[in-house]
C-alpha atoms as a PDB file:
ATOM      1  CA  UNK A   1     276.084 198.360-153.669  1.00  0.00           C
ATOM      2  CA  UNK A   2     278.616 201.698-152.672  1.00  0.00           C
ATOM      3  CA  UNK A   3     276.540 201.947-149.438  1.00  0.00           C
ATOM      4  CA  UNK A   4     277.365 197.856-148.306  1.00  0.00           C
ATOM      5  CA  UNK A   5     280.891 198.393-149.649  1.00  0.00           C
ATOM      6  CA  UNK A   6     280.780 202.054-147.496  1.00  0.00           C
ATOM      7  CA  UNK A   7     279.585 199.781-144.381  1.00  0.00           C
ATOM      8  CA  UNK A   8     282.481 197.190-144.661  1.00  0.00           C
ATOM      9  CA  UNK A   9     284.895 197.600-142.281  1.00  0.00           C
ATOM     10  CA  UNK A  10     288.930 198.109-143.321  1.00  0.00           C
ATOM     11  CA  UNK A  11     289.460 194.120-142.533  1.00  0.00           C
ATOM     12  CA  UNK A  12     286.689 192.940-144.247  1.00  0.00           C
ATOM     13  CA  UNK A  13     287.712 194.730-147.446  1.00  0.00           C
ATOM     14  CA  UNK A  14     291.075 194.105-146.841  1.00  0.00           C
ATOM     15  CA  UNK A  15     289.692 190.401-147.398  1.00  0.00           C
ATOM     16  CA  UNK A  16     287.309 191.094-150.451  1.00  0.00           C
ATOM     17  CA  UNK A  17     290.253 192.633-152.532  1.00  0.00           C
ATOM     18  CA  UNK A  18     291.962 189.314-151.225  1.00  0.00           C
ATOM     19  CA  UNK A  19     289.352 186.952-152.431  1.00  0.00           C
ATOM     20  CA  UNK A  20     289.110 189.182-156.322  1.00  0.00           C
ATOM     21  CA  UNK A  21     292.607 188.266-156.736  1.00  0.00           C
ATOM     22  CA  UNK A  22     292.459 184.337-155.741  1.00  0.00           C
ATOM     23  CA  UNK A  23     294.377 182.976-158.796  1.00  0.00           C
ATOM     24  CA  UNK A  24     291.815 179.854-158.991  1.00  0.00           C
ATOM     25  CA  UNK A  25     292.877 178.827-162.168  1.00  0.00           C
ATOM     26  CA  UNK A  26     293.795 175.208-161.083  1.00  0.00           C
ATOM     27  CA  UNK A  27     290.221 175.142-159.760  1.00  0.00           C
ATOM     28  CA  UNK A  28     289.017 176.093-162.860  1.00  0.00           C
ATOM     29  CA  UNK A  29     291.069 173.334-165.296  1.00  0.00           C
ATOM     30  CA  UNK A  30     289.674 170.910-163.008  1.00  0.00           C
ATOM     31  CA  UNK A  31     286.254 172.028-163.623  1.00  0.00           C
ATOM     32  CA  UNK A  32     286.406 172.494-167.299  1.00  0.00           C
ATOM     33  CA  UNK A  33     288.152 168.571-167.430  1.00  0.00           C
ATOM     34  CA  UNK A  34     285.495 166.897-169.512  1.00  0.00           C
ATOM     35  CA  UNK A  35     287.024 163.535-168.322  1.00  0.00           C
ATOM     36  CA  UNK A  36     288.113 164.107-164.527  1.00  0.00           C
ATOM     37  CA  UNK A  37     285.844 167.520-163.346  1.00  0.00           C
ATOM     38  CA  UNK A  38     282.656 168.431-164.866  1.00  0.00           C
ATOM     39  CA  UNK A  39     283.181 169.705-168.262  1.00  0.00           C
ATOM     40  CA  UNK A  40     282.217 173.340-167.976  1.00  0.00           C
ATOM     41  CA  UNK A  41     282.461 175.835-170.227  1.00  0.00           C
ATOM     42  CA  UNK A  42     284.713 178.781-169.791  1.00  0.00           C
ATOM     43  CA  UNK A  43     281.948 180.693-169.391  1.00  0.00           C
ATOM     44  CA  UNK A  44     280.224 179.268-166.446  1.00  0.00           C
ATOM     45  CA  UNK A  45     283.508 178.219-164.631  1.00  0.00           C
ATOM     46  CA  UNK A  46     283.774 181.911-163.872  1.00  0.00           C
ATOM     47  CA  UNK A  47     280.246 182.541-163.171  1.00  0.00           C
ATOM     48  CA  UNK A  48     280.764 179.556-160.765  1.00  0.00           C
ATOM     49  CA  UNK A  49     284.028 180.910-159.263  1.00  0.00           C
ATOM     50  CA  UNK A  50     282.407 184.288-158.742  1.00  0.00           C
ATOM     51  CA  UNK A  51     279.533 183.018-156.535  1.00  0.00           C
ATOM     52  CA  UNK A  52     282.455 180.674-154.725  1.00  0.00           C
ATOM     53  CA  UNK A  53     284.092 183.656-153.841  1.00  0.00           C
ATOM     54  CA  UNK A  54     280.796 185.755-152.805  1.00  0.00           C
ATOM     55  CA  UNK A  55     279.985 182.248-150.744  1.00  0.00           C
ATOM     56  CA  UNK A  56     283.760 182.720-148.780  1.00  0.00           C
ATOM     57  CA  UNK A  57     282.811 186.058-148.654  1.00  0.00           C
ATOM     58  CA  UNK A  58     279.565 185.926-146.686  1.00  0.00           C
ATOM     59  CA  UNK A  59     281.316 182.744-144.539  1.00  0.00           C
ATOM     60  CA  UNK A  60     284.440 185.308-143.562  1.00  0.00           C
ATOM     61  CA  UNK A  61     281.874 188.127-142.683  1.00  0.00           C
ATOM     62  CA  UNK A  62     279.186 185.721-140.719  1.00  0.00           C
ATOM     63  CA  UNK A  63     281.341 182.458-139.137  1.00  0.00           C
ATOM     64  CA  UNK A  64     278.834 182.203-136.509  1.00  0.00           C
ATOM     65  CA  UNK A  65     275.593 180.955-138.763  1.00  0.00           C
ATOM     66  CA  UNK A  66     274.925 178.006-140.867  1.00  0.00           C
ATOM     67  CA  UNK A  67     275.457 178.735-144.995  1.00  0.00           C
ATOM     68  CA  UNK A  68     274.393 176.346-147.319  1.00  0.00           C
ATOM     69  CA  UNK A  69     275.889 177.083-150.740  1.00  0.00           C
ATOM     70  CA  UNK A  70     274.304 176.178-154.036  1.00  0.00           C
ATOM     71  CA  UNK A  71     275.212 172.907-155.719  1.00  0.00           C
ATOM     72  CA  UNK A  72     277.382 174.923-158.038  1.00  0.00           C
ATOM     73  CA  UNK A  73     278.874 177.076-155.811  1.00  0.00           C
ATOM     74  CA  UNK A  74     279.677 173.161-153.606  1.00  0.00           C
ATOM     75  CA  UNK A  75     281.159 171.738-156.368  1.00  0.00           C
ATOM     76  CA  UNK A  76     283.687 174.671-156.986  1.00  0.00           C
ATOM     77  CA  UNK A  77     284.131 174.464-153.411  1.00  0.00           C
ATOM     78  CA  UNK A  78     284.570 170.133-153.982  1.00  0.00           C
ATOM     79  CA  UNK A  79     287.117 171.231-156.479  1.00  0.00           C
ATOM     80  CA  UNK A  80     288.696 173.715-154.491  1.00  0.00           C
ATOM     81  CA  UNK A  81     289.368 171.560-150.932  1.00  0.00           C
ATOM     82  CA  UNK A  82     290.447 168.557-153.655  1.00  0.00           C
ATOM     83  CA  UNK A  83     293.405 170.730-154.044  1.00  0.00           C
ATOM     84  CA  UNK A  84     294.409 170.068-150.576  1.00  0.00           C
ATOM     85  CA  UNK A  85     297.447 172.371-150.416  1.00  0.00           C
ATOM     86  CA  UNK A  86     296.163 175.118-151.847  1.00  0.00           C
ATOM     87  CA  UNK A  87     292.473 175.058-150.165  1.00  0.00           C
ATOM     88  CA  UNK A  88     294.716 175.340-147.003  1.00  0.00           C
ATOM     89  CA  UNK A  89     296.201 177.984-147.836  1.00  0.00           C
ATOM     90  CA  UNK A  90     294.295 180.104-149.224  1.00  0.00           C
ATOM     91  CA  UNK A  91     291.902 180.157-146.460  1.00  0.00           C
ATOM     92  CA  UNK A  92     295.126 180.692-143.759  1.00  0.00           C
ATOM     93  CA  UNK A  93     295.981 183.302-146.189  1.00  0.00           C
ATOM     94  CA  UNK A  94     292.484 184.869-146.547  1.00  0.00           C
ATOM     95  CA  UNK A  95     290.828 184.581-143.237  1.00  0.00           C
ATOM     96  CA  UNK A  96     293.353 183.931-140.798  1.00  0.00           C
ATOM     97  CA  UNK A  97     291.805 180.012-140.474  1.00  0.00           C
ATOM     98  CA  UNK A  98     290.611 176.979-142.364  1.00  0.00           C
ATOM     99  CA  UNK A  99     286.840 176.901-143.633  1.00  0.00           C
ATOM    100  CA  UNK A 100     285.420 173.662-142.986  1.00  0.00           C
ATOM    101  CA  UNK A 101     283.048 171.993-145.029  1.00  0.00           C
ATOM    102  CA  UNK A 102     280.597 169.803-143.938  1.00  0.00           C
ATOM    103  CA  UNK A 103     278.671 167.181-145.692  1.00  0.00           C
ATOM    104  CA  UNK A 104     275.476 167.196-143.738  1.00  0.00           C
ATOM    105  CA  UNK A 105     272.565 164.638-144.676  1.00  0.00           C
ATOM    106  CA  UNK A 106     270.800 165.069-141.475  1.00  0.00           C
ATOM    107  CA  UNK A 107     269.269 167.747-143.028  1.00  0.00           C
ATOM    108  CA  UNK A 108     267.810 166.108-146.134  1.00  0.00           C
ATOM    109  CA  UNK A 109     265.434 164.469-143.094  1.00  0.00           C
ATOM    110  CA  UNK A 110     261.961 165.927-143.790  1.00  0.00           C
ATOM    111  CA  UNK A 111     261.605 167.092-139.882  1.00  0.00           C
ATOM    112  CA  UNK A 112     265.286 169.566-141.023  1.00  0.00           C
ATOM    113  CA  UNK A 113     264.051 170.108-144.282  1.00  0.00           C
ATOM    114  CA  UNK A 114     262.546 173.164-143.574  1.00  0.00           C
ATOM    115  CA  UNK A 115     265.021 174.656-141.768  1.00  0.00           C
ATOM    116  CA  UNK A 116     267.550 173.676-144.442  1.00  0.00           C
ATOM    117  CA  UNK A 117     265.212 175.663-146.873  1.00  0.00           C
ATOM    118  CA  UNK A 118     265.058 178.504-144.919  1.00  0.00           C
ATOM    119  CA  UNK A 119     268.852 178.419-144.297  1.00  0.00           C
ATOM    120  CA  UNK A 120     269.457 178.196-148.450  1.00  0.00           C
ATOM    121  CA  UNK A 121     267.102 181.309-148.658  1.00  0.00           C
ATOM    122  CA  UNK A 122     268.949 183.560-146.185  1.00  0.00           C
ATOM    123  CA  UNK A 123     272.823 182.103-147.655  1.00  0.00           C
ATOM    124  CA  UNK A 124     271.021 183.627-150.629  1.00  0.00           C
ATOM    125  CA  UNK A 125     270.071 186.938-149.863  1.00  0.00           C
ATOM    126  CA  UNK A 126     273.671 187.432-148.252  1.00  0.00           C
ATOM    127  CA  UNK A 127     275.409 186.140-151.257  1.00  0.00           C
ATOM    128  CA  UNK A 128     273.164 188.591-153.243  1.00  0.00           C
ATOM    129  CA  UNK A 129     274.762 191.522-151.547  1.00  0.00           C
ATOM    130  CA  UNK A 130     277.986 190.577-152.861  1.00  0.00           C
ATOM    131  CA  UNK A 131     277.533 189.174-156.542  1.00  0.00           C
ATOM    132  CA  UNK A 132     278.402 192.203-158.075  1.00  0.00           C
ATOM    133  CA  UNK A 133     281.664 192.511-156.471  1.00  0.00           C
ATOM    134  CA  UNK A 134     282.909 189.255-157.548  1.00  0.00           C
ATOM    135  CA  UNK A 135     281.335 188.790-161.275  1.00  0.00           C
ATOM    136  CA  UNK A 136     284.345 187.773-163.428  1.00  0.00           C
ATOM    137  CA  UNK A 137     283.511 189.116-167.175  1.00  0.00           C
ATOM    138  CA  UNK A 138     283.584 185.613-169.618  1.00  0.00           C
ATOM    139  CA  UNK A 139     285.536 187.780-171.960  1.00  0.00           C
ATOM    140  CA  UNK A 140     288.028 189.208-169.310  1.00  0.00           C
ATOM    141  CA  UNK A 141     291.846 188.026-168.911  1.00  0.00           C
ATOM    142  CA  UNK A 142     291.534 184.690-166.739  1.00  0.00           C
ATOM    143  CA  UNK A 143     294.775 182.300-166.653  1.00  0.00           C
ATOM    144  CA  UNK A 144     293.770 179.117-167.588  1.00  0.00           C
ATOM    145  CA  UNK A 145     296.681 176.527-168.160  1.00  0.00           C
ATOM    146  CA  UNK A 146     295.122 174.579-171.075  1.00  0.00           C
ATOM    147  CA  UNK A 147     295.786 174.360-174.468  1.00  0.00           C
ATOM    148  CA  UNK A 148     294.031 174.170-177.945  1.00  0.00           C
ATOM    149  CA  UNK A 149     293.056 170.972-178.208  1.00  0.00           C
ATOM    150  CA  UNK A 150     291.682 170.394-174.426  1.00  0.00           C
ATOM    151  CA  UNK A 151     289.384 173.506-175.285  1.00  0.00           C
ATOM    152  CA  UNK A 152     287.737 172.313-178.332  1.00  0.00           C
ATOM    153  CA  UNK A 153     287.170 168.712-176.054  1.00  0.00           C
ATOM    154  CA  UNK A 154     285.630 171.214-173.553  1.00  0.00           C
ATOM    155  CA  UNK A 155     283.609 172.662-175.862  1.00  0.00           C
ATOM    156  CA  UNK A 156     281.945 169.201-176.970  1.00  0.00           C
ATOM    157  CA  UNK A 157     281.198 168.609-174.047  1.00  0.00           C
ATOM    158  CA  UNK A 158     279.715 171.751-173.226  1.00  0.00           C
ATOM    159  CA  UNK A 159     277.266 171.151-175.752  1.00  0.00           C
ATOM    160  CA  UNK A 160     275.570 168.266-173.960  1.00  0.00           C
ATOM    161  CA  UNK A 161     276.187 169.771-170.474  1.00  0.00           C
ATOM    162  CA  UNK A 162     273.857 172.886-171.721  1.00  0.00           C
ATOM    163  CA  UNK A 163     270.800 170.442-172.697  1.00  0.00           C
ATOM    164  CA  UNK A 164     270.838 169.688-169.086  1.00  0.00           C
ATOM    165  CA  UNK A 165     267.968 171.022-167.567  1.00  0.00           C
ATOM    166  CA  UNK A 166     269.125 171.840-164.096  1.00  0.00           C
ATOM    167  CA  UNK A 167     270.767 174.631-163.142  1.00  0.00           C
ATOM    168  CA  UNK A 168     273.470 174.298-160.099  1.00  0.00           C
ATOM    169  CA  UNK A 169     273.113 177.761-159.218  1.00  0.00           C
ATOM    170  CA  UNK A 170     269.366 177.690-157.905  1.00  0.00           C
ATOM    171  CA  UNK A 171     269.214 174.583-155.883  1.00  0.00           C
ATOM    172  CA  UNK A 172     270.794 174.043-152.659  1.00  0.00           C
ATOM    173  CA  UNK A 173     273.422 171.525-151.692  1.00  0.00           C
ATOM    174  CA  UNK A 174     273.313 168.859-149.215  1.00  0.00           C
ATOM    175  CA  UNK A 175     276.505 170.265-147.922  1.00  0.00           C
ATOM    176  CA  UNK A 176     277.782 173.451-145.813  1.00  0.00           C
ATOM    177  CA  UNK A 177     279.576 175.564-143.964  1.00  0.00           C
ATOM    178  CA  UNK A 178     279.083 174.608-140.106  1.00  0.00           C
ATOM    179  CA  UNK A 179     278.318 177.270-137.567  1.00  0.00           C
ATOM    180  CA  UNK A 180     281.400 177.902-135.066  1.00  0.00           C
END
């Protein structure tokens, strides 16, 4: 990974130091809610989060193609633009302009499914580039504004969100981030 970090240019890391530091905690209360967001544990709310930020990542560094994001990585990003204020501006704040999202079910058509497919594959291998550089350790420092008694709710919760057999972070989204 030192030889794509080597290849960035000054801007673009000037925006991936950016994106490690997005304080996302709101994000992540919302998506740990067992009642209002989807219950998550801590644990995969940062997974989550880190892919979110590899997604904006590979969306600053390629605005001019098509990237479909995973369903997890679309509901952080759900979660995110809910916070209206903030989504605003963090992306004026990160990239200079606002990253639309775009809800697109033109392309759950079986004529577009293909190219859909083949779009999720290549977001993919772009996001893979970047994975390591925004992995957030479960067990590191993250500020989270909840207390003791939302987390053992969460962790209820949690215990019938991990029976579920699907995992968000393999299958694409019917949403994405329009070309420019």
């Amino acid at each position: 990974m030192l030889v794509v970090k080597e290849a960035l240019s000054a801007q673009s890391l000037a925006c991936m130091e950016k994106l490690k530091a997005l304080n996302l905690s709101p994000i992540a209360d919302y998506l740990m809610n067992p009642q209002n967001g989807y219950g998550w544990s801590r644990q995969q709310t940062l997974q989550a989060i880190g892919r979110y930020k590899s997604f904006l990542f590979v969306s600053y560094l390629h605005p001019d193609i098509l990237v479909v994001p995973t369903q997890e990585i679309d509901r952080v990003w759900h979660s995110h633009i809910l916070h209206t204020r903030k989504y605003r501006q963090d992306c004026e704040g990160l990239f200079g302009y606002f990253i639309d999202h775009q809800p697109d079910s033109e392309f759950c058509s079986q004529s577009n499914r293909q190219n859909w497919d083949a779009t999720f594959v290549e977001t993919q291998s772009l996001l893979a580039l970047f994975e390591e550089y925004f992995n957030t350790d479960a067990s590191a420092e993250f500020e989270l504004h909840q207390d003791k008694a939302f987390n053992l709710l969460q962790e209820k919760v949690q215990s019938v969100n991990d029976a579920d057999p699907i995992n968000l972070h393999l299958h694409p989204s019917a949403c994405g981030r329009p070309r420019c």
